[in-house]
Protein backbone atom coordinates (compact mmCIF):
# COMPACT_ATOMS: atom_id res chain seq x y z
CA UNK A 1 116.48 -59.53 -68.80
CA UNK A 2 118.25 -62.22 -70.67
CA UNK A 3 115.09 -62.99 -72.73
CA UNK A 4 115.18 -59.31 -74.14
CA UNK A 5 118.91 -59.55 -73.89
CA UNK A 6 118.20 -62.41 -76.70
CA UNK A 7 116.09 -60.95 -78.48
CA UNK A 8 117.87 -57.96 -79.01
CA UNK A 9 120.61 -60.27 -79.87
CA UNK A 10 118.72 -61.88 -82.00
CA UNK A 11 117.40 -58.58 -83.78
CA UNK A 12 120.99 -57.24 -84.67
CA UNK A 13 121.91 -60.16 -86.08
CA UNK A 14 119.55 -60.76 -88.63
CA UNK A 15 119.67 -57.12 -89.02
CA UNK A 16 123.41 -57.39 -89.52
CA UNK A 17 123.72 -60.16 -91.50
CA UNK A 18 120.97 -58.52 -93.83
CA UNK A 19 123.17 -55.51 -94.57
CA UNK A 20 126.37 -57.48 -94.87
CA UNK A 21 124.61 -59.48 -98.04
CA UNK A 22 123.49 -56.14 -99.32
CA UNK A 23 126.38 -54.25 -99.12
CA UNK A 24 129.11 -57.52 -100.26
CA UNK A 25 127.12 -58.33 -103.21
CA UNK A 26 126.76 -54.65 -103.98
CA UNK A 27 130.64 -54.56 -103.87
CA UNK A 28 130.58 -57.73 -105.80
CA UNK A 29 128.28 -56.73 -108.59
CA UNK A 30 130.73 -53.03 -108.89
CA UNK A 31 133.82 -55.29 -109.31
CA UNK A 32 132.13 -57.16 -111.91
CA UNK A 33 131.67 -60.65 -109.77
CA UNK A 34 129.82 -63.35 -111.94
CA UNK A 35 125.80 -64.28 -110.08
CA UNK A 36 127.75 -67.99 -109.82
CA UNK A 37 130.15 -66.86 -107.38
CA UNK A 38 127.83 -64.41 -106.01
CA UNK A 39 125.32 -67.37 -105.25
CA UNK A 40 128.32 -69.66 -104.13
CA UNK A 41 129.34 -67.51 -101.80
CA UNK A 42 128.25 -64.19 -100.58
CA UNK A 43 124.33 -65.49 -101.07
CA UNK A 44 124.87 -69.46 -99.93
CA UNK A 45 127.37 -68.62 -97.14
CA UNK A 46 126.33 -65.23 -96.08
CA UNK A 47 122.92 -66.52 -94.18
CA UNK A 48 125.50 -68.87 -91.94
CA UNK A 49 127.22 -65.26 -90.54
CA UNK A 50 124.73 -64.96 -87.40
CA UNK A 51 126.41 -69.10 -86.53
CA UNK A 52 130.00 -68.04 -87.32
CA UNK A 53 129.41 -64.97 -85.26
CA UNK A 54 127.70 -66.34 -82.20
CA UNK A 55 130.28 -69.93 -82.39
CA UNK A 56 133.01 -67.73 -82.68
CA UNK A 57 131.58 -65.44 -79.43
CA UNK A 58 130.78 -68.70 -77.33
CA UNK A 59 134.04 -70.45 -77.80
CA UNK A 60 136.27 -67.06 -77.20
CA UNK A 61 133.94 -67.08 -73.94
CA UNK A 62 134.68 -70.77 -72.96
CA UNK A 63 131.13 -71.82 -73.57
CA UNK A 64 131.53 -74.93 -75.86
CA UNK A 65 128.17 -76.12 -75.50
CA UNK A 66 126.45 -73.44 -77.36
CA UNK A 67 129.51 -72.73 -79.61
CA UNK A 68 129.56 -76.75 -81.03
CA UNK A 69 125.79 -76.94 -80.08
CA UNK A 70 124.98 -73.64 -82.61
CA UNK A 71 126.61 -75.92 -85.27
CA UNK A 72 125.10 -79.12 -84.77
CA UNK A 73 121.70 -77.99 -84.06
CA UNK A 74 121.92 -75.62 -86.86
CA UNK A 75 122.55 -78.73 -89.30
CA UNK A 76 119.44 -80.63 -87.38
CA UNK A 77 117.49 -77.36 -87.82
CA UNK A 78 118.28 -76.49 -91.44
CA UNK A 79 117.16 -80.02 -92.46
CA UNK A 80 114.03 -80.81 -90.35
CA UNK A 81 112.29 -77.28 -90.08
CA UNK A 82 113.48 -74.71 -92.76
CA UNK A 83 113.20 -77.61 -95.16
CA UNK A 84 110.30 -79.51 -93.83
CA UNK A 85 108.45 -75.44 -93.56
CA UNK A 86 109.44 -74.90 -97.32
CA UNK A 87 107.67 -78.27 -98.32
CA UNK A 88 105.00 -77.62 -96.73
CA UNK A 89 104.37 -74.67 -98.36
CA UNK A 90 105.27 -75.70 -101.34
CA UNK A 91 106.56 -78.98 -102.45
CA UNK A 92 110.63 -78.80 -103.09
CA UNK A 93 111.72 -79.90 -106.64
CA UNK A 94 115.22 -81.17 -107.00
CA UNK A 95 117.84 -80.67 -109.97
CA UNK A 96 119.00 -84.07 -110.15
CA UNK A 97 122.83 -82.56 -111.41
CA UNK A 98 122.68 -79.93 -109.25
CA UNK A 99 121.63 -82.46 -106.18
CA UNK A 100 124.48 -84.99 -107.00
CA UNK A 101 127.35 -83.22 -106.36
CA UNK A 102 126.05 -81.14 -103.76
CA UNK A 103 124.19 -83.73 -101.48
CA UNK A 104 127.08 -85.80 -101.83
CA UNK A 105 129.10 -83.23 -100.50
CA UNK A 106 127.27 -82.35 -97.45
CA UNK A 107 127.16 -86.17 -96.76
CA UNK A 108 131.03 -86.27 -97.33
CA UNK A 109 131.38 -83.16 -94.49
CA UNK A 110 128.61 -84.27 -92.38
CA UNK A 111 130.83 -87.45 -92.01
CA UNK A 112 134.08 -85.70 -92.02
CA UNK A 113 132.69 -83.09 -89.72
CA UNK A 114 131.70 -85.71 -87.15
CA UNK A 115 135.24 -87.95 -87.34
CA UNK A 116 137.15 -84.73 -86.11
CA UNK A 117 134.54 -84.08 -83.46
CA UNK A 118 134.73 -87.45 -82.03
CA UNK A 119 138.27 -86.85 -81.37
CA UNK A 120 136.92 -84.54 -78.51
CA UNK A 121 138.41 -81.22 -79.06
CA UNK A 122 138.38 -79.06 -82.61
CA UNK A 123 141.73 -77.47 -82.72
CA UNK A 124 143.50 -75.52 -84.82
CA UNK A 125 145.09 -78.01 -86.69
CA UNK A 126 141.63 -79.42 -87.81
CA UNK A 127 140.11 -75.84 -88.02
CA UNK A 128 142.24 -75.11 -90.31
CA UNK A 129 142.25 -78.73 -92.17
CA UNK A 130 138.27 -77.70 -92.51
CA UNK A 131 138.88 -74.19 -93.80
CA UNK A 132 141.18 -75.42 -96.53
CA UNK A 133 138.53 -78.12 -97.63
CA UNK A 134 136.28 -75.09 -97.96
CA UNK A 135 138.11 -73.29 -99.84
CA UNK A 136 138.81 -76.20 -102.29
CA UNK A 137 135.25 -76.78 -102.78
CA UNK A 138 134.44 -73.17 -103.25
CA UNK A 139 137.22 -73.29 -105.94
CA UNK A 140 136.22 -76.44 -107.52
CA UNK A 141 132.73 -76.06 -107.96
CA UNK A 142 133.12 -71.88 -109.20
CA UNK A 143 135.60 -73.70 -111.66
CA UNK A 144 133.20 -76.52 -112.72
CA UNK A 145 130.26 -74.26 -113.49
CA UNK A 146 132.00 -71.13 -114.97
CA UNK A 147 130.94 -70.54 -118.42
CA UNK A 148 128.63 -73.63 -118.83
CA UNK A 149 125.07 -73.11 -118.09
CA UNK A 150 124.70 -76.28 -116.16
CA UNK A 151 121.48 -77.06 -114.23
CA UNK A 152 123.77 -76.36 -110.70
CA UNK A 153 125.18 -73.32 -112.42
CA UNK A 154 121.62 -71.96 -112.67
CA UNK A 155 120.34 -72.68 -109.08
CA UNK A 156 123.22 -70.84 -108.02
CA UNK A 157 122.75 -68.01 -109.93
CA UNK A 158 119.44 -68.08 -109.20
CA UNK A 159 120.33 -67.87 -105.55
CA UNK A 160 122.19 -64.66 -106.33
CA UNK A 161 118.81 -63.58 -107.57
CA UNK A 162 117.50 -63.70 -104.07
CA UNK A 163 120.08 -61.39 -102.50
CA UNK A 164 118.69 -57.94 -101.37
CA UNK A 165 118.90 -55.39 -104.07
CA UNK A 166 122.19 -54.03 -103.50
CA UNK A 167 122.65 -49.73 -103.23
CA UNK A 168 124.58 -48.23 -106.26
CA UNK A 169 126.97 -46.40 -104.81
CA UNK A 170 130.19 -48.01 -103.59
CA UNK A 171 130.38 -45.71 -100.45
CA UNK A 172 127.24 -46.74 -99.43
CA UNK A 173 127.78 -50.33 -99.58
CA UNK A 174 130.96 -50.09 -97.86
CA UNK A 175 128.87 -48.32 -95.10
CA UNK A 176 126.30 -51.32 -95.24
CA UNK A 177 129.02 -54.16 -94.89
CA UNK A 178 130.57 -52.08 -91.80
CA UNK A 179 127.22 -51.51 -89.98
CA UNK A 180 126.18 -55.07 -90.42
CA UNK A 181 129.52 -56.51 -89.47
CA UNK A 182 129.22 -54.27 -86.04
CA UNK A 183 125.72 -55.29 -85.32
CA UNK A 184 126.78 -59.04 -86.17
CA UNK A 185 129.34 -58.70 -83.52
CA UNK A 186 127.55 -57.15 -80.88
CA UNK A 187 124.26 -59.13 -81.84
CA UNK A 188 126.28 -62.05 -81.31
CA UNK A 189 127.40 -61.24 -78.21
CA UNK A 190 124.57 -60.57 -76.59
CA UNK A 191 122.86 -63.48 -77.65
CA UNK A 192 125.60 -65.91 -76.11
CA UNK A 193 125.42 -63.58 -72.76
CA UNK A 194 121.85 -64.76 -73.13
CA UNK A 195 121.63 -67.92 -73.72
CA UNK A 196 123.98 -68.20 -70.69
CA UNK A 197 121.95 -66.52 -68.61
CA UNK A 198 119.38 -68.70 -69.88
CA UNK A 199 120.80 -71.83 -69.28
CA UNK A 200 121.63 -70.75 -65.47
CA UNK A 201 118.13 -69.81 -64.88
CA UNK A 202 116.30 -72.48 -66.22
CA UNK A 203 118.91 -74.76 -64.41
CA UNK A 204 119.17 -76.69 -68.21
CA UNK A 205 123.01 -77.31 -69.88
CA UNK A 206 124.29 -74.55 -72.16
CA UNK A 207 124.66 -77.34 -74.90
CA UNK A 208 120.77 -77.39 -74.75
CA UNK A 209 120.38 -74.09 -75.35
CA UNK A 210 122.85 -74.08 -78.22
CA UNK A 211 121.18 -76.93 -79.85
CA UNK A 212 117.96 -75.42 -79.21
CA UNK A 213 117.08 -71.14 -78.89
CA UNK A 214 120.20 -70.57 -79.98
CA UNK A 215 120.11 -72.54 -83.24
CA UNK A 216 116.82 -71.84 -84.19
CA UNK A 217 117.67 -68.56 -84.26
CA UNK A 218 120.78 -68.07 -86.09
CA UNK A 219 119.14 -70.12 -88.57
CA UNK A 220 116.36 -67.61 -89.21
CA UNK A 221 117.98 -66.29 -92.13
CA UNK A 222 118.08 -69.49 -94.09
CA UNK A 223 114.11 -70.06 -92.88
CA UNK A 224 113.71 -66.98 -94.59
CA UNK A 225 115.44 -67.19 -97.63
CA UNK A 226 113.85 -70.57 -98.27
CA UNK A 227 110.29 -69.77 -97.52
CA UNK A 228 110.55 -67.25 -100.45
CA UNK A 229 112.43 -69.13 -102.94
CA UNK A 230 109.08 -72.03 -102.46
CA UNK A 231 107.11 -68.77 -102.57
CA UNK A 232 108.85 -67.41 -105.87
CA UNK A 233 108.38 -71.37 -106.99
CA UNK A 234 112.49 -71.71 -107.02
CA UNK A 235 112.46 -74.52 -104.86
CA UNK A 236 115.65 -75.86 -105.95
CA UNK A 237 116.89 -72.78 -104.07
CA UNK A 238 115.43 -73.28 -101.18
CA UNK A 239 117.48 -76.72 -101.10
CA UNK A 240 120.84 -75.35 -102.58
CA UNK A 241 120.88 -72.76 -99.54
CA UNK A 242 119.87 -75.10 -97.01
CA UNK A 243 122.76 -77.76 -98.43
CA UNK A 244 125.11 -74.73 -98.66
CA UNK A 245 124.78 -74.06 -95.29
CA UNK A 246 125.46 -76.84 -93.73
CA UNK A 247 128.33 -77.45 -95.69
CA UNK A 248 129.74 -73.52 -94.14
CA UNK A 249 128.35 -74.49 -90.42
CA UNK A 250 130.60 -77.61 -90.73
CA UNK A 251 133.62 -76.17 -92.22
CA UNK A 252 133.51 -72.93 -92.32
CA UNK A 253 131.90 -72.08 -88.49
CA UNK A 254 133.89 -74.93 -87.04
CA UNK A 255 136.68 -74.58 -88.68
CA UNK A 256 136.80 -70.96 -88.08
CA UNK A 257 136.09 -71.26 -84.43
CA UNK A 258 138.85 -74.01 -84.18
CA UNK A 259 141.37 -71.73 -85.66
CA UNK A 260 140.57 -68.67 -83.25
CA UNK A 261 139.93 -70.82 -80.18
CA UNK A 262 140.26 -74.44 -79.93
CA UNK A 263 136.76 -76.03 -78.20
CA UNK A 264 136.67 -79.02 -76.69
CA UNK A 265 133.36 -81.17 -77.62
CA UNK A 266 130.37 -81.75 -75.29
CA UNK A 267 129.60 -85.22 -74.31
CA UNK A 268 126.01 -85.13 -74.60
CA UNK A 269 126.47 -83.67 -78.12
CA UNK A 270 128.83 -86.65 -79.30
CA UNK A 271 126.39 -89.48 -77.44
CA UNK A 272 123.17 -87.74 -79.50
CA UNK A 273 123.32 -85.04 -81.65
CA UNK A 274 126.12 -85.72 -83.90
CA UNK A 275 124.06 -88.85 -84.84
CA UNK A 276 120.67 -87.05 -85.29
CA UNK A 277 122.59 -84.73 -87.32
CA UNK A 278 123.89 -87.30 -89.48
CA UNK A 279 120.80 -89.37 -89.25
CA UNK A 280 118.97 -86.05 -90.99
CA UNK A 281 121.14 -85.80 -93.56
CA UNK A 282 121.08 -89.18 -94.76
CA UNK A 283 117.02 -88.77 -94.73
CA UNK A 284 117.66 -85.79 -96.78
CA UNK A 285 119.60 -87.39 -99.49
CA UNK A 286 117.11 -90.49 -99.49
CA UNK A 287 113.97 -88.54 -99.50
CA UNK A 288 115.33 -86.06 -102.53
CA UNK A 289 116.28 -89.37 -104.67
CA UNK A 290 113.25 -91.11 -104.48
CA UNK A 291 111.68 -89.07 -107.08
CA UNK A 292 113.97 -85.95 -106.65
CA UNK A 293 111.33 -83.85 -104.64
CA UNK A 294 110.39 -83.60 -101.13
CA UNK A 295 105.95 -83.76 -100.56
CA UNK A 296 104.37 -81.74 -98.21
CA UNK A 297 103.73 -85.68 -96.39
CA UNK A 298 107.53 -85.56 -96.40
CA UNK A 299 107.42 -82.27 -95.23
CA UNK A 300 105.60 -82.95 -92.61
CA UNK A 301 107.39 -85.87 -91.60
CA UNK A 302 110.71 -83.84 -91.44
CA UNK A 303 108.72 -81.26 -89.18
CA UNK A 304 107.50 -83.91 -86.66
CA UNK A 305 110.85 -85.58 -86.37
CA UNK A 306 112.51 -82.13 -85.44
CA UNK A 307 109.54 -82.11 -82.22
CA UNK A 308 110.16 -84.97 -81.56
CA UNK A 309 113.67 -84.50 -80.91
CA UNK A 310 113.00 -81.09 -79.36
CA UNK A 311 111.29 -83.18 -76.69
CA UNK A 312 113.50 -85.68 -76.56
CA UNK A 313 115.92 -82.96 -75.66
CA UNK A 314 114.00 -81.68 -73.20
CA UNK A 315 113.09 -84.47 -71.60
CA UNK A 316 116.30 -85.90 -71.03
CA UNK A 317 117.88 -82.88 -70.15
């Protein structure tokens, strides 16, 4: 029951979070929204809504462990096996412009991210601290690129590119972003039900789970969108999403979650993960410099470093 409980869970929400990007940037494109800030936002943030849902769901239910863990193993995820996938299938080309800001800045929050966990609890007063940082870099970087077709300009618009093709009537997408944002809710909440469940049955933490089933699968959506930017040959998408989302797990999804419910920080999480997750994204940034692509060899490596800490996991668990 709580497998198909999860799976249904996990159905909805990609479901949901599908028609939520159709109908928003369908909205967007009515009110005349530019493809940057389509790309910055509704395209580079939107595949994070199934880990700001579920977060938000675990920590109003008091379980912290999947609520931080969703995060955290999200990050770990993003990095290690949607990017380590995408090179495999096709190598990933960098923009060098485009990478400099932006893998500077998810090194910045990665950093930032893990100084206000390490204080034990994320409460409001950093939740909000986070949500104002991403709103300033939304801001900034909208304001940088407007009107100058810079290479990080064009990867984002490109990313708008990959949205769904939105319906043409504004009725419709209004009905699109309401039926997604229902499913996203109940989606998430039956995959949190689950993954509690889970944990009790398997007699295994709920932070495992989080890090684990639970963040693999909220981070379908960026899998997905990644495996067909390297399949459409826009590989500098595929790396602009996955470095856009981890940028809105960190302070968007935690900062949202502190807001609404302040959750206090698993112990296991700040003895390991935080440090795998910042471990991954320094590999990140080094691998992309050295010759501003990542190989299928370095593909592969990123893929056998996420098993290896899936068993790891495991076996200390």
């Amino acid at each position: 029951m709580a497998l198909a409980l999860g799976v249904v869970g996990f159905l909805l929400m990609l479901v949901g979070g599908d028609l939520v990007v159709r109908g928003a940037v369908a909205i967007a494109h009515r009110l005349n929204v530019s493809a940057l800030l389509i790309g910055l936002t509704l395209v580079g943030f939107g595949t994070s809504l199934p880990e700001l849902m579920t977060s938000l769901q675990a920590a109003l239910a008091g379980a912290p462990g999947i609520s931080i863990g969703n995060v955290v193993g999200s990050n770990i995820c993003n990095i290690l096996l949607v990017l380590g996938i995408a090179a495999l299938l096709r190598p990933v080309v960098a923009t060098p412009a485009a990478f400099r800001r932006d893998g500077a800045v998810v090194m910045a929050v990665t950093v930032i991210g893990i100084a206000l966990m390490l204080l034990g609890v994320v409460d409001r007063l950093a939740g909000a601290a986070m949500l104002v940082g991403l709103a300033a870099y939304v801001y900034l970087t909208y304001r940088s690129e407007r009107g100058n077709h810079s290479p990080a300009a064009t990867v984002l618009e490109e990313e708008a590119e990959l949205a769904p093709t939105p319906p043409g009537r504004l009725s419709v997408a209004l009905a699109l972003l309401v039926a997604g944002l229902v499913a996203l809710v109940f989606g998430s909440g039956l995959l949190v039900d689950a993954a509690v469940a889970l944990a009790r049955l398997l007699e295994v933490s709920e932070t495992l789970i989080g890090l684990t089933v639970v963040a693999v699968g909220t981070s379908l959506p960026e899998l997905v969108t990644s495996v067909v930017a390297a399949i459409r040959r826009q590989s500098d998408v595929a790396l602009g999403n996955i470095l856009g989302s981890n940028v809105f797990n960190i302070l968007g999804i935690l900062g949202a979650t502190g807001v609404v419910s302040p959750v206090p920080v698993p112990q296991d999480i700040l003895n390991v993960d935080v440090w795998v997750m910042l471990a991954a994204t320094v590999a990140l940034v080094v691998v992309v410099r050295t010759g501003w692509r990542v190989s299928r060899i370095e593909g592969a490596g990123l893929l056998g470093a996420y098993v290896a800490y899936l068993v790891f996991g495991v076996v200390a668990t």
